[in-house]
N, C-alpha and C. Protein backbone atom coordinates (compact mmCIF):
# COMPACT_ATOMS: atom_id res chain seq x y z
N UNK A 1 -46.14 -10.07 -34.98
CA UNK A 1 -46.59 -11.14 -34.10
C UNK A 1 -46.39 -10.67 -32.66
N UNK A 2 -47.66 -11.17 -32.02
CA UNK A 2 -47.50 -10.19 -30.40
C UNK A 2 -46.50 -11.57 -29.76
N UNK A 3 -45.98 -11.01 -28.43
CA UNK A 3 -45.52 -12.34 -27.20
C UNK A 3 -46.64 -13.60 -27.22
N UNK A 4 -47.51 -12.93 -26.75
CA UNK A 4 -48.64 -13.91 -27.16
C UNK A 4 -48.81 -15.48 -28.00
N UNK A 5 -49.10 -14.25 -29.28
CA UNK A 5 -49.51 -15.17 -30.60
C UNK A 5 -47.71 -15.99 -30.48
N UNK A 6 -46.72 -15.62 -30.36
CA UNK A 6 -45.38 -16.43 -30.56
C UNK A 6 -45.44 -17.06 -29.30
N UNK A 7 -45.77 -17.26 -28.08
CA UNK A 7 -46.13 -18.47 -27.09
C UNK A 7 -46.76 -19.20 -27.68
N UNK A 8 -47.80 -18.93 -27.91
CA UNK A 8 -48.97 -19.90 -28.48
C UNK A 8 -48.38 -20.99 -29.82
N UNK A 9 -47.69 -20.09 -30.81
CA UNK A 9 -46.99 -20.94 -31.26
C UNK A 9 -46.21 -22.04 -31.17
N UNK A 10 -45.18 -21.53 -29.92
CA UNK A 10 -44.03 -22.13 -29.68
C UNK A 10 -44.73 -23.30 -28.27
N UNK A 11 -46.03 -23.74 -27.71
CA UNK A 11 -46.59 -24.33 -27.41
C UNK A 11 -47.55 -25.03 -28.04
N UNK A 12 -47.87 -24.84 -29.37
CA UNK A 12 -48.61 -25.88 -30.09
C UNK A 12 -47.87 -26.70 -30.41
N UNK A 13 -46.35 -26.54 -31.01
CA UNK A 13 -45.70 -27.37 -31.27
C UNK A 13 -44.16 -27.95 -30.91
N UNK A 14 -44.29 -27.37 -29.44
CA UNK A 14 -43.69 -28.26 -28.06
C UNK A 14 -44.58 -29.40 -27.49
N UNK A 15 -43.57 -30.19 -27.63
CA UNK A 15 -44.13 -31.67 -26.39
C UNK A 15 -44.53 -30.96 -25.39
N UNK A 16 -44.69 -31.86 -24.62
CA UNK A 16 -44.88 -32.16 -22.99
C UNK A 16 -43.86 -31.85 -22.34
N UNK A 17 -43.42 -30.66 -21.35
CA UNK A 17 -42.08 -30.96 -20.67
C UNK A 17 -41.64 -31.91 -20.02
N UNK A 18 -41.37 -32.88 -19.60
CA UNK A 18 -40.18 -33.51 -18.66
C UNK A 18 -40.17 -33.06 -17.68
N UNK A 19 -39.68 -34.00 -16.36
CA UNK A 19 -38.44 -34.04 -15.25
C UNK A 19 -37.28 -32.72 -15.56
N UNK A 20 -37.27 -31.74 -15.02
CA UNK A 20 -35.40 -30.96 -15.06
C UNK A 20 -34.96 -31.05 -14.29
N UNK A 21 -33.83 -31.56 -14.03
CA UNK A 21 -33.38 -31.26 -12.94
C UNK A 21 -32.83 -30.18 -11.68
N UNK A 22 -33.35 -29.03 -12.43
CA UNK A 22 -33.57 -28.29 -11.37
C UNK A 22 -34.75 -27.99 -10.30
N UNK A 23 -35.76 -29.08 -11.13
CA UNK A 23 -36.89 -29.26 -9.94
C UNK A 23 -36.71 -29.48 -8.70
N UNK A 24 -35.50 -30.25 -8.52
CA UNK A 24 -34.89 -31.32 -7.17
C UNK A 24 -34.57 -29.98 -6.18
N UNK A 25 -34.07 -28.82 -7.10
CA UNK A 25 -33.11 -28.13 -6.09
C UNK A 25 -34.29 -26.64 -5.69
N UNK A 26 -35.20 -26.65 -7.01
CA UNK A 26 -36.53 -25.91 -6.26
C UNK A 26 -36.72 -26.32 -4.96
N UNK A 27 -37.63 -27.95 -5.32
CA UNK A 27 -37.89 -28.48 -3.86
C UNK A 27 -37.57 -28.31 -2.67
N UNK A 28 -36.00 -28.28 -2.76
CA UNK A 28 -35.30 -28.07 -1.52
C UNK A 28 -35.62 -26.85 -1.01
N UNK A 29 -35.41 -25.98 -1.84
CA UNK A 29 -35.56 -24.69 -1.41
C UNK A 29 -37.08 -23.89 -1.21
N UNK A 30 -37.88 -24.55 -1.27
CA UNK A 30 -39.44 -24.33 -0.77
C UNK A 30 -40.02 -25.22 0.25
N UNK A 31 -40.06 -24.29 1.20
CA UNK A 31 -40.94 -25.29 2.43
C UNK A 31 -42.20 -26.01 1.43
N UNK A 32 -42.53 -27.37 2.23
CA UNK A 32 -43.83 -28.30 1.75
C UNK A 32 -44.78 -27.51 2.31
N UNK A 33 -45.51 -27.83 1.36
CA UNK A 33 -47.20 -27.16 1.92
C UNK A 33 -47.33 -25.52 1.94
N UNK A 34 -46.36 -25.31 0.65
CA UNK A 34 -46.58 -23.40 0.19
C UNK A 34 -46.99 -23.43 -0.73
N UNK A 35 -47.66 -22.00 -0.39
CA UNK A 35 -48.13 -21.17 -2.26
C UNK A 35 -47.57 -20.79 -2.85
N UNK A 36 -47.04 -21.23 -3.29
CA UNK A 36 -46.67 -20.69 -5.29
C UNK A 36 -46.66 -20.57 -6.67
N UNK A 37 -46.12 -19.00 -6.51
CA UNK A 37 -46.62 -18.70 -8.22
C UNK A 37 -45.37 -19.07 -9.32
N UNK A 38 -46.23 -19.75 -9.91
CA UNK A 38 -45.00 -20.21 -11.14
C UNK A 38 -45.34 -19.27 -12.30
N UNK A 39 -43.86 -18.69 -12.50
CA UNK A 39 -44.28 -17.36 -13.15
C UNK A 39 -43.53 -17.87 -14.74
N UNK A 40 -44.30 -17.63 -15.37
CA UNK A 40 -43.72 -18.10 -16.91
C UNK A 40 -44.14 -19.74 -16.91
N UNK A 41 -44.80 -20.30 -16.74
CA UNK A 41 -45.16 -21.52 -16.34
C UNK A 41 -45.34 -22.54 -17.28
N UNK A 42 -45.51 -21.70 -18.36
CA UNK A 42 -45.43 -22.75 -19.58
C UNK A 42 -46.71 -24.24 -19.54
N UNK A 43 -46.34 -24.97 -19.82
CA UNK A 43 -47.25 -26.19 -19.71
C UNK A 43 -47.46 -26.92 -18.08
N UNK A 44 -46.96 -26.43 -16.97
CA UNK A 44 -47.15 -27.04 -15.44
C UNK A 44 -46.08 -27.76 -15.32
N UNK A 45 -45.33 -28.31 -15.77
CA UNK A 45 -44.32 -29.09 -15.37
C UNK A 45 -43.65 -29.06 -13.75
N UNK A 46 -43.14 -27.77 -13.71
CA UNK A 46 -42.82 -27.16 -12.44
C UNK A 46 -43.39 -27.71 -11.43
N UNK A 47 -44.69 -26.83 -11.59
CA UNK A 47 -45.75 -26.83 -10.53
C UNK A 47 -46.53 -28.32 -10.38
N UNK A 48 -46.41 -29.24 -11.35
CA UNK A 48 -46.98 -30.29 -10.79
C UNK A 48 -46.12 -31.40 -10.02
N UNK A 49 -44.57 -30.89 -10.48
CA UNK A 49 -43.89 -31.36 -9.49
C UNK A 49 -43.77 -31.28 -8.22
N UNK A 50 -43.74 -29.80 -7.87
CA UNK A 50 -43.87 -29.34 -6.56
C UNK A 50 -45.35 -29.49 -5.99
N UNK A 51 -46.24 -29.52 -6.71
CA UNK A 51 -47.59 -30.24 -5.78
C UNK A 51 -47.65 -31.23 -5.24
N UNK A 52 -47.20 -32.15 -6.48
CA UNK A 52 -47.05 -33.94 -6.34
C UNK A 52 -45.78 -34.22 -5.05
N UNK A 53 -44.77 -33.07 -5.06
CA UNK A 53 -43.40 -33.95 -3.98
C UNK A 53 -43.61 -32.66 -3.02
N UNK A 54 -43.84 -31.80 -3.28
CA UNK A 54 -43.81 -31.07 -1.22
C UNK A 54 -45.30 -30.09 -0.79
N UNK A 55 -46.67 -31.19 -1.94
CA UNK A 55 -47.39 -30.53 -1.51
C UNK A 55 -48.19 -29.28 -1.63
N UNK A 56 -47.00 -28.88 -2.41
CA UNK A 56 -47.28 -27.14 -2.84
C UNK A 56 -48.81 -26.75 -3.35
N UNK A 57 -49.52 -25.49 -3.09
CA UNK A 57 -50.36 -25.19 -3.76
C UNK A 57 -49.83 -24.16 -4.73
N UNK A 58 -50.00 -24.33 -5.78
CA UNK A 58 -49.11 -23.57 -7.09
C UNK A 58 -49.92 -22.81 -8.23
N UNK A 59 -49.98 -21.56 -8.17
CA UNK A 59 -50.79 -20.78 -9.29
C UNK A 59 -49.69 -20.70 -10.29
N UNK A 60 -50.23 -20.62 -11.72
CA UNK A 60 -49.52 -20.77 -12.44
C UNK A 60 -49.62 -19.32 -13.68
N UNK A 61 -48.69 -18.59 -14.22
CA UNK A 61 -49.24 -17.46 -14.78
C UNK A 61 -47.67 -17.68 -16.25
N UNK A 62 -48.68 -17.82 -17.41
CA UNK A 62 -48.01 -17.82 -18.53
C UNK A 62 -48.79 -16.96 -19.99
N UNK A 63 -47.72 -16.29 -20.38
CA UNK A 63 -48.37 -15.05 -21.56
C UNK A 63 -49.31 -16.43 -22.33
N UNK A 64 -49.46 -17.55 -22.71
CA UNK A 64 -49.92 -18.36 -23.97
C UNK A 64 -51.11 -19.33 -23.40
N UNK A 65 -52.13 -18.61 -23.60
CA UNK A 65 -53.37 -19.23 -23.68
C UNK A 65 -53.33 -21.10 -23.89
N UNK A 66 -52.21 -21.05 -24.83
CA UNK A 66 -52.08 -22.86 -24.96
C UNK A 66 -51.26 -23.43 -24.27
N UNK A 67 -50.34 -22.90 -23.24
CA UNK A 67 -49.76 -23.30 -22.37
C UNK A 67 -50.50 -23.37 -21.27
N UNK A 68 -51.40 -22.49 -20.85
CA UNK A 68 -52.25 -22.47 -19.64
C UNK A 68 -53.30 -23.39 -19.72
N UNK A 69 -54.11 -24.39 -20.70
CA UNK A 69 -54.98 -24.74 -21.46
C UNK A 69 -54.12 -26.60 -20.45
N UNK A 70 -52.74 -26.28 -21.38
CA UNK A 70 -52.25 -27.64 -20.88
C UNK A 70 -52.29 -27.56 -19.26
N UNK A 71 -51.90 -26.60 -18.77
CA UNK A 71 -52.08 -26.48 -16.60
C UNK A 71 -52.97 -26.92 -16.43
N UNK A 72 -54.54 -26.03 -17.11
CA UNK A 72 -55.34 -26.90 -16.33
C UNK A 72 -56.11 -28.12 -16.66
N UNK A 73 -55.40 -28.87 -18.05
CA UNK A 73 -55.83 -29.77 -17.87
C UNK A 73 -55.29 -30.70 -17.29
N UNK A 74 -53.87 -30.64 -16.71
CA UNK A 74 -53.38 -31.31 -15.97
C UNK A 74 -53.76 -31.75 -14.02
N UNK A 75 -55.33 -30.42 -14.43
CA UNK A 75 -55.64 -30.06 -13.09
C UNK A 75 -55.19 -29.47 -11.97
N UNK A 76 -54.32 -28.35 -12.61
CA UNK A 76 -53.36 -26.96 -11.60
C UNK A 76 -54.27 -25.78 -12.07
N UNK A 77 -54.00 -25.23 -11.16
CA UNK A 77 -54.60 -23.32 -11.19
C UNK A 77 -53.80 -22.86 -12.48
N UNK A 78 -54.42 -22.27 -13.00
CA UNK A 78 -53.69 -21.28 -14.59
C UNK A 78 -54.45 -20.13 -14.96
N UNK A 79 -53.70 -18.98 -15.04
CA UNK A 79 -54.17 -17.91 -15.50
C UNK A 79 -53.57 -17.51 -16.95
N UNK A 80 -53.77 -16.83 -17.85
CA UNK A 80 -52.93 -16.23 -18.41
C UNK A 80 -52.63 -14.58 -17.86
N UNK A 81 -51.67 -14.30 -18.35
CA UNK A 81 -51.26 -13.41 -17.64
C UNK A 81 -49.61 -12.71 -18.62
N UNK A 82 -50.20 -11.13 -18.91
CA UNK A 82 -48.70 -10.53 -19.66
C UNK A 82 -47.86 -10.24 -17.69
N UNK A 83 -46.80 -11.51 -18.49
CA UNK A 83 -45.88 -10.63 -17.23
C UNK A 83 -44.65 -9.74 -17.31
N UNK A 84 -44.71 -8.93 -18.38
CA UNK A 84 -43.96 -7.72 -18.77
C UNK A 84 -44.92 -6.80 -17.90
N UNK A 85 -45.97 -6.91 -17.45
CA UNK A 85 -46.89 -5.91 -17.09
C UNK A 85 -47.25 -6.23 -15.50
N UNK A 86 -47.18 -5.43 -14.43
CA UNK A 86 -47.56 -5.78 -13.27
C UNK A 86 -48.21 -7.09 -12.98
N UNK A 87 -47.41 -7.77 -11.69
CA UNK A 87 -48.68 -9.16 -11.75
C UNK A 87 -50.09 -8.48 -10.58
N UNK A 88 -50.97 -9.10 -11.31
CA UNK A 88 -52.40 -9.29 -11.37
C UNK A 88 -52.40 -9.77 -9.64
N UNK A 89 -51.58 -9.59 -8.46
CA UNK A 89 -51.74 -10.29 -7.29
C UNK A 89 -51.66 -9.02 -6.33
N UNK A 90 -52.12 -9.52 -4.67
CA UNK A 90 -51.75 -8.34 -4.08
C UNK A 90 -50.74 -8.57 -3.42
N UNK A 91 -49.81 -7.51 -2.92
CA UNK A 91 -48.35 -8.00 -2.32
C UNK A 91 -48.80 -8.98 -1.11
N UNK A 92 -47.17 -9.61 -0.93
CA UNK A 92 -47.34 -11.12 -0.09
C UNK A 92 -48.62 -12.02 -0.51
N UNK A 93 -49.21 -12.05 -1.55
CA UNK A 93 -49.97 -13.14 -1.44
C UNK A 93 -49.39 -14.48 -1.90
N UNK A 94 -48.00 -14.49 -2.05
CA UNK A 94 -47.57 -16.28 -1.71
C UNK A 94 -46.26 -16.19 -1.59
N UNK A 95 -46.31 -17.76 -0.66
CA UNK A 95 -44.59 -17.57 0.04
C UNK A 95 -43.68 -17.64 -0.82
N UNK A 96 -43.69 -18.11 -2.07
CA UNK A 96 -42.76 -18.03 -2.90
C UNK A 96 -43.08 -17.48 -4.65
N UNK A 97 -42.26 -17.12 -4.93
CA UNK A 97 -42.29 -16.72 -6.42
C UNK A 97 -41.44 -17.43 -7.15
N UNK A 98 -41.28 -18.29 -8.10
CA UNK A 98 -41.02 -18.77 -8.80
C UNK A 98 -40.58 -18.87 -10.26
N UNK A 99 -39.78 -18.58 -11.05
CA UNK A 99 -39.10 -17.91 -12.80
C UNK A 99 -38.33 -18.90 -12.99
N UNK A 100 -38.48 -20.24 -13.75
CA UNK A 100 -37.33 -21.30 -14.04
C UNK A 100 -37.30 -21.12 -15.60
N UNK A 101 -36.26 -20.21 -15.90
CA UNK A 101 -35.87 -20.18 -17.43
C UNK A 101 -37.02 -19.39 -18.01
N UNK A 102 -37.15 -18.13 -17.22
CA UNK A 102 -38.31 -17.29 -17.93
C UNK A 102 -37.49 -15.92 -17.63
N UNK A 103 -36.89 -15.42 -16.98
CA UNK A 103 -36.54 -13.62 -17.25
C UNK A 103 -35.99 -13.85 -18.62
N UNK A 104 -34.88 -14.61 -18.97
CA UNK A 104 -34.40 -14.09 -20.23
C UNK A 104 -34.98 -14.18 -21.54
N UNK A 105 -36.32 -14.48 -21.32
CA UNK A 105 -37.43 -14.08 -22.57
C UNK A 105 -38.15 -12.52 -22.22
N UNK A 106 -37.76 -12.19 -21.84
CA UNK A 106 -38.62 -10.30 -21.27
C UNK A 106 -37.08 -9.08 -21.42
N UNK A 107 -37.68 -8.35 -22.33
CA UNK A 107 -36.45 -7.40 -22.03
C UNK A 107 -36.45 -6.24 -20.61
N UNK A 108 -37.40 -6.23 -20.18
CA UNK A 108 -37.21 -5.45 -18.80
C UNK A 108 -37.56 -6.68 -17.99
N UNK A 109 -36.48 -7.49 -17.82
CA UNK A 109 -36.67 -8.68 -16.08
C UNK A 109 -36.56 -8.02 -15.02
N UNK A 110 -35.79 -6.99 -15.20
CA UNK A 110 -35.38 -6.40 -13.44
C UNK A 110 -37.01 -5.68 -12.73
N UNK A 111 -38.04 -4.83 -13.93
CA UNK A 111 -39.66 -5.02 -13.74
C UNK A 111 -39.83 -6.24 -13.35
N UNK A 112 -39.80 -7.84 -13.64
CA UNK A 112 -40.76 -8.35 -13.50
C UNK A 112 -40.12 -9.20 -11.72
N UNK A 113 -38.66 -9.40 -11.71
CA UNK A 113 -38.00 -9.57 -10.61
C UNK A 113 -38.77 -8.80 -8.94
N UNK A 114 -38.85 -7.12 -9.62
CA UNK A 114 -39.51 -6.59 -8.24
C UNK A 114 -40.90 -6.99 -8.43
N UNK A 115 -41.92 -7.43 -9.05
CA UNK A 115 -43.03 -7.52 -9.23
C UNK A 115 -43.00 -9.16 -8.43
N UNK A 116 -42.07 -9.73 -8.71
CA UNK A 116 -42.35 -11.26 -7.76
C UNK A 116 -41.95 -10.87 -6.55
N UNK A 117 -41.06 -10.22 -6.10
CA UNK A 117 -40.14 -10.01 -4.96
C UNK A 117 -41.73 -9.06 -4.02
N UNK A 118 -42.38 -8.29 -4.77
CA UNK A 118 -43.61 -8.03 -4.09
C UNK A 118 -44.64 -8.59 -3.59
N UNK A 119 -44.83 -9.75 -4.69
CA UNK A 119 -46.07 -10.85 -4.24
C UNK A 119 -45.38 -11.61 -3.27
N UNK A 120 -44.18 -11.90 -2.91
CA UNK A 120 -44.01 -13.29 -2.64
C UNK A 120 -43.52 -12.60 -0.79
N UNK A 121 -43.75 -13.91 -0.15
CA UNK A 121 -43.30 -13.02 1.33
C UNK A 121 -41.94 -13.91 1.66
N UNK A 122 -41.89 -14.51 1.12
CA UNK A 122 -40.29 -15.27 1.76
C UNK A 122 -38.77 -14.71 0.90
N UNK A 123 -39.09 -15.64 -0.41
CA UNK A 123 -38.13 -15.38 -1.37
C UNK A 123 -38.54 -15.84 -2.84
N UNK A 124 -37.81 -14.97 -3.80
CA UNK A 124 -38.07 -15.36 -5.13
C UNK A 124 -37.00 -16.35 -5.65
N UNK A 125 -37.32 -17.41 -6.15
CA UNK A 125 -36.19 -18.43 -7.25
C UNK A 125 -36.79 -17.82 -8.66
N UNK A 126 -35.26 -17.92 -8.86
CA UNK A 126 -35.36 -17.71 -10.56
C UNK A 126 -34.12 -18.53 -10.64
N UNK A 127 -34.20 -19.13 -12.02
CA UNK A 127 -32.79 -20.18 -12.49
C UNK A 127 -32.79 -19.31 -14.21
N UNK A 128 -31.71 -19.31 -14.21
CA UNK A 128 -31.40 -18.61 -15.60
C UNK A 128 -30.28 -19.48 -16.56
N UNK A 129 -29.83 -18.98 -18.14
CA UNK A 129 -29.03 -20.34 -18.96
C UNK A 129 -27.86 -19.46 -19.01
N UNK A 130 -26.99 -19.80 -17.84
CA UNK A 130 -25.32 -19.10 -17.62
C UNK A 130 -25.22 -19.11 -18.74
N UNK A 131 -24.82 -17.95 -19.45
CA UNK A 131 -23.57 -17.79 -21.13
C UNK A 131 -22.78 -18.33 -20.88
N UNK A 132 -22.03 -18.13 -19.68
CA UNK A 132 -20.65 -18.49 -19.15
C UNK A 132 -20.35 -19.53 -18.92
N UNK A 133 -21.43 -20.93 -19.46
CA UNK A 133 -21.29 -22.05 -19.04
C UNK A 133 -19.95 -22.54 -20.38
N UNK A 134 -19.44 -23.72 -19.91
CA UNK A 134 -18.19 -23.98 -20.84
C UNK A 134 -18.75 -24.15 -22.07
N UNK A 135 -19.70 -25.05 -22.22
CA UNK A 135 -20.18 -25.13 -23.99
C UNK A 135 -20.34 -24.12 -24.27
N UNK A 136 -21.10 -23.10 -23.97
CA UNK A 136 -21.41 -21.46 -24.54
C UNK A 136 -20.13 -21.40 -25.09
N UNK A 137 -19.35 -20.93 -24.01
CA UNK A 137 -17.99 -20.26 -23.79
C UNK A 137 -17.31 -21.12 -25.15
N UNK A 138 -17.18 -22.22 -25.69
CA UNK A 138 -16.69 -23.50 -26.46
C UNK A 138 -17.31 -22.80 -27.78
N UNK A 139 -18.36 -22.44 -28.23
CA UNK A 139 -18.98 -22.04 -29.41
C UNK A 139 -18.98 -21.16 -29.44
N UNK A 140 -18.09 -19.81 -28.81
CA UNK A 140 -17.62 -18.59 -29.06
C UNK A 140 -16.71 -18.58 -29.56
N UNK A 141 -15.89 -19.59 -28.98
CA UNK A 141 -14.13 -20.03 -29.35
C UNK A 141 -14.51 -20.19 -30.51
N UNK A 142 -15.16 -21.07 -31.42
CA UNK A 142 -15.10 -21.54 -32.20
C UNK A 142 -16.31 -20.68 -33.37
N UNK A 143 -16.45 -19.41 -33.24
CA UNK A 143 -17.42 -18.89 -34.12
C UNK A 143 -18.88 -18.66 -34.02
N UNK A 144 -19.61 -19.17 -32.79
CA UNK A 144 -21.11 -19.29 -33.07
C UNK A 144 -21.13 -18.83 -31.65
N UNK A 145 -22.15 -18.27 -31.75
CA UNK A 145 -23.03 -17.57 -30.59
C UNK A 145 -23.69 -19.02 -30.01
N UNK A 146 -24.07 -18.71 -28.37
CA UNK A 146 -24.57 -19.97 -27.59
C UNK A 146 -25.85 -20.36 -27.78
N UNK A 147 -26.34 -21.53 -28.43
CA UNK A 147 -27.74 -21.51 -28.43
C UNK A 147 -28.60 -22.09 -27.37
N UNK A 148 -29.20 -20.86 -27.20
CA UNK A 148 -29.71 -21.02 -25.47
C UNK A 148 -31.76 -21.09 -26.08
N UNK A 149 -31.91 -21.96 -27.35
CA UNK A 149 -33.26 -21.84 -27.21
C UNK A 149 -33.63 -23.06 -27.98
N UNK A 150 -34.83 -22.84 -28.01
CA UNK A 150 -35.43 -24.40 -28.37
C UNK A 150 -36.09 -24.14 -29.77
N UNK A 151 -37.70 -23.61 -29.92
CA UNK A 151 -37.94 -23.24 -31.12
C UNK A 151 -37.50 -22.43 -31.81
N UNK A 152 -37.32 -20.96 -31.54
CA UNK A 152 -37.13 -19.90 -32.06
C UNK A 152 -35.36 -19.36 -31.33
N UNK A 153 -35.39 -18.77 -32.71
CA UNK A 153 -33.81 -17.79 -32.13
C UNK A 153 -33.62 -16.95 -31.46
N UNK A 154 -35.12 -16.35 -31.44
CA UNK A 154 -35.36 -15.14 -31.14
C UNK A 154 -36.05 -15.18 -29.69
N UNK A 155 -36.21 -16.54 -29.01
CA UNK A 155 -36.96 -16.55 -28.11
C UNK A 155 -36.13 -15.85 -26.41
N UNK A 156 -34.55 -16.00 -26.80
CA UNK A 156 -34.35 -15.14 -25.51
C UNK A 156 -33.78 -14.09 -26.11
N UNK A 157 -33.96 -12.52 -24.84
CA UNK A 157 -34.20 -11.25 -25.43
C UNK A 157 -32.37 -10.99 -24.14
N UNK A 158 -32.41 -11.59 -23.51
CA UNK A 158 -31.27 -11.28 -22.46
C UNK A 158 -30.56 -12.34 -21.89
N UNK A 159 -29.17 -12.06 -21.85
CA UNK A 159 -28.40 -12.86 -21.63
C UNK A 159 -27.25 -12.45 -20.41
N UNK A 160 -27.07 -13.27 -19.49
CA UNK A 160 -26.40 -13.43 -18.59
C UNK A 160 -25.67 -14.30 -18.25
N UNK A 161 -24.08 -13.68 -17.32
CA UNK A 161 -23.22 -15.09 -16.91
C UNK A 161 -24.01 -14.72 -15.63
N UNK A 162 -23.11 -15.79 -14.86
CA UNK A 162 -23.75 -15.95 -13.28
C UNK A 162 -22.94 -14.69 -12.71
N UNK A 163 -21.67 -13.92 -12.75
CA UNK A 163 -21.68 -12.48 -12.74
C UNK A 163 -22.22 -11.36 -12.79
N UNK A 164 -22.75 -11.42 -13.78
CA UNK A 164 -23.57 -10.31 -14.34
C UNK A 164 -24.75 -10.71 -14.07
N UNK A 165 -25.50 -11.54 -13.34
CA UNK A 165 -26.89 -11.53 -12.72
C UNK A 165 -26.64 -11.32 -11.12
N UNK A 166 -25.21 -11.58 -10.78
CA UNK A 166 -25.63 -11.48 -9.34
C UNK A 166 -25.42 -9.95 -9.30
N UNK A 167 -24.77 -8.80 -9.91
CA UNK A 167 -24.71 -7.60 -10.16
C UNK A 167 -26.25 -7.32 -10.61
N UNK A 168 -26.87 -8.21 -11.05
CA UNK A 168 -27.93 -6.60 -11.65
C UNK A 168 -29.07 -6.95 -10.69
N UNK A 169 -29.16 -8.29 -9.40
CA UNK A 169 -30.06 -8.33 -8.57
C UNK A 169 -29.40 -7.56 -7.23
N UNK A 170 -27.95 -7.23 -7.49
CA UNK A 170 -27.75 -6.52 -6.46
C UNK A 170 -28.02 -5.23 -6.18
N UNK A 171 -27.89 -4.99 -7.93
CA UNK A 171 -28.43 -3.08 -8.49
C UNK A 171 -30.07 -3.29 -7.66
N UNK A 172 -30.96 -4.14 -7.67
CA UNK A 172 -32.19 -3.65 -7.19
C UNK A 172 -32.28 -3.92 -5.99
N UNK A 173 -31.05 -4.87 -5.31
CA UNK A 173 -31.19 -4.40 -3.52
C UNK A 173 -31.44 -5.69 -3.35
N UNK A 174 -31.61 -6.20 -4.08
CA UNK A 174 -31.96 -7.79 -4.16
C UNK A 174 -30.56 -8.22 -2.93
N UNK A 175 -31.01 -9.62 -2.38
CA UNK A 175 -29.55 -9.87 -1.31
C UNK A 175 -29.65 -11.87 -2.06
N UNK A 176 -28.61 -12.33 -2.99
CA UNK A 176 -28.57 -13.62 -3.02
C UNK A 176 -27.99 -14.31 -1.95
N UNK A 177 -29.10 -15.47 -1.91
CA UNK A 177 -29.07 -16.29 -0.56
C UNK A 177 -28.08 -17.32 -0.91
N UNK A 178 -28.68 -17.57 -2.24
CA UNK A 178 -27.83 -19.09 -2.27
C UNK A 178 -27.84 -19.53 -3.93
N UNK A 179 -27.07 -20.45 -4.69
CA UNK A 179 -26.76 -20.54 -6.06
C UNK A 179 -26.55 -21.69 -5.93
N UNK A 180 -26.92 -22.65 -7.26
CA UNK A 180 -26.26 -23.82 -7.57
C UNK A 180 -26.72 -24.04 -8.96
N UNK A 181 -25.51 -24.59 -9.86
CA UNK A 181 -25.55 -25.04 -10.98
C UNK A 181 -26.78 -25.84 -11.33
N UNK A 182 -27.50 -26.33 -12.41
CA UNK A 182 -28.34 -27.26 -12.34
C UNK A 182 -28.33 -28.03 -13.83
N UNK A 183 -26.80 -27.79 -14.62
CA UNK A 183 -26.78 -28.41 -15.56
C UNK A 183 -25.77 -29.06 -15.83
N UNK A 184 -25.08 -29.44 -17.07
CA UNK A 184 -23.91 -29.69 -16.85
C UNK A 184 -24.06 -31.16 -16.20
N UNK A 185 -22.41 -31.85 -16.21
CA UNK A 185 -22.61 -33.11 -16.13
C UNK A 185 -22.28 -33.28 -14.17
N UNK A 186 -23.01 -34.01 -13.72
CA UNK A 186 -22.81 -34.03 -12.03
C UNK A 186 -22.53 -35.29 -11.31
N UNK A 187 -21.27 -35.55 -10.79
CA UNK A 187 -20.77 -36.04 -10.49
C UNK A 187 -21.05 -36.64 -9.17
């Protein structure tokens, strides 16, 4: 089964995404009235948030034909697009780049990291599922590996604490601006 055909799957028989709450803290961190590419984009969720609250114009690029199918019928830009493989853009063509819970489905992210960090002229967000969060950490104690996926077991290929990602964006020169939790209970 290609990436592909297992998107396509794992989007025929996913709902609709939801509200996350890390949309709130995207927002913040993207000027209103920018272009961006939502990279791994899945069904639009993201991007129709950020259209609908700051304006954004938002291309959207996901390996699954039936995820992109749902973008534009939601009436957003959608391409499909392998993004293990160079993106399809020319450098700086948008102020931001965008990855919410998509490197750790690709086993070479640190490829697809410089490939946004090229298109984009400001800065790239990516949000990733800390191992190191206490429940993980809680179901190690207790025998079981963290389950960091929804349909499939197999759907993430890489795993990171918030340590070990700010090390391997530092290995590519990468400089982190800024971090915040976006799960977990908030007080």
């Amino acid at each position: 089964m290609t990436l592909s055909d297992s998107y396509n799957e794992y989007w025929q028989k996913r709902k609709p995404r939801g509200f996350r709450y890390r949309y709130n803290v995207f927002k913040k961190w993207i000027d209103p009235n920018s272009y961006v590419l939502d990279v791994g984009s899945g069904d639009g969720a993201l991007a129709d948030f950020l259209q609908s609250h700051n304006g954004c114009d938002v291309t959207c690029i996901d390996v699954s034909e039936v995820a992109i199918r749902r973008v534009q019928d939601i009436g957003l830009k959608g391409s499909v697009v392998d993004i293990e493989k160079n993106l399809p853009f020319p450098d700086k063509s948008f102020d931001y780049a965008v990855a919410s819970e998509v490197i750790e489905h690709i086993p070479r992210s640190e490829d697809l990291l410089r490939e946004m960090a090229r298109v984009s002229k400001k800065y790239i967000i990516v949000s990733i599922p800390n191992t190191g969060f206490w429940k993980y950490r809680l179901r190690l104690l207790v025998g079981h590996f963290p389950k960091q996926w929804v349909m499939f077991p197999y759907e993430h290929v890489r795993f990171w604490t918030l340590s070990d990602f700010k090390e391997t964006i530092a290995g590519l020169g990468f400089k982190l601006e800024e971090h915040k939790a976006a799960a977990g209970r908030r007080f």
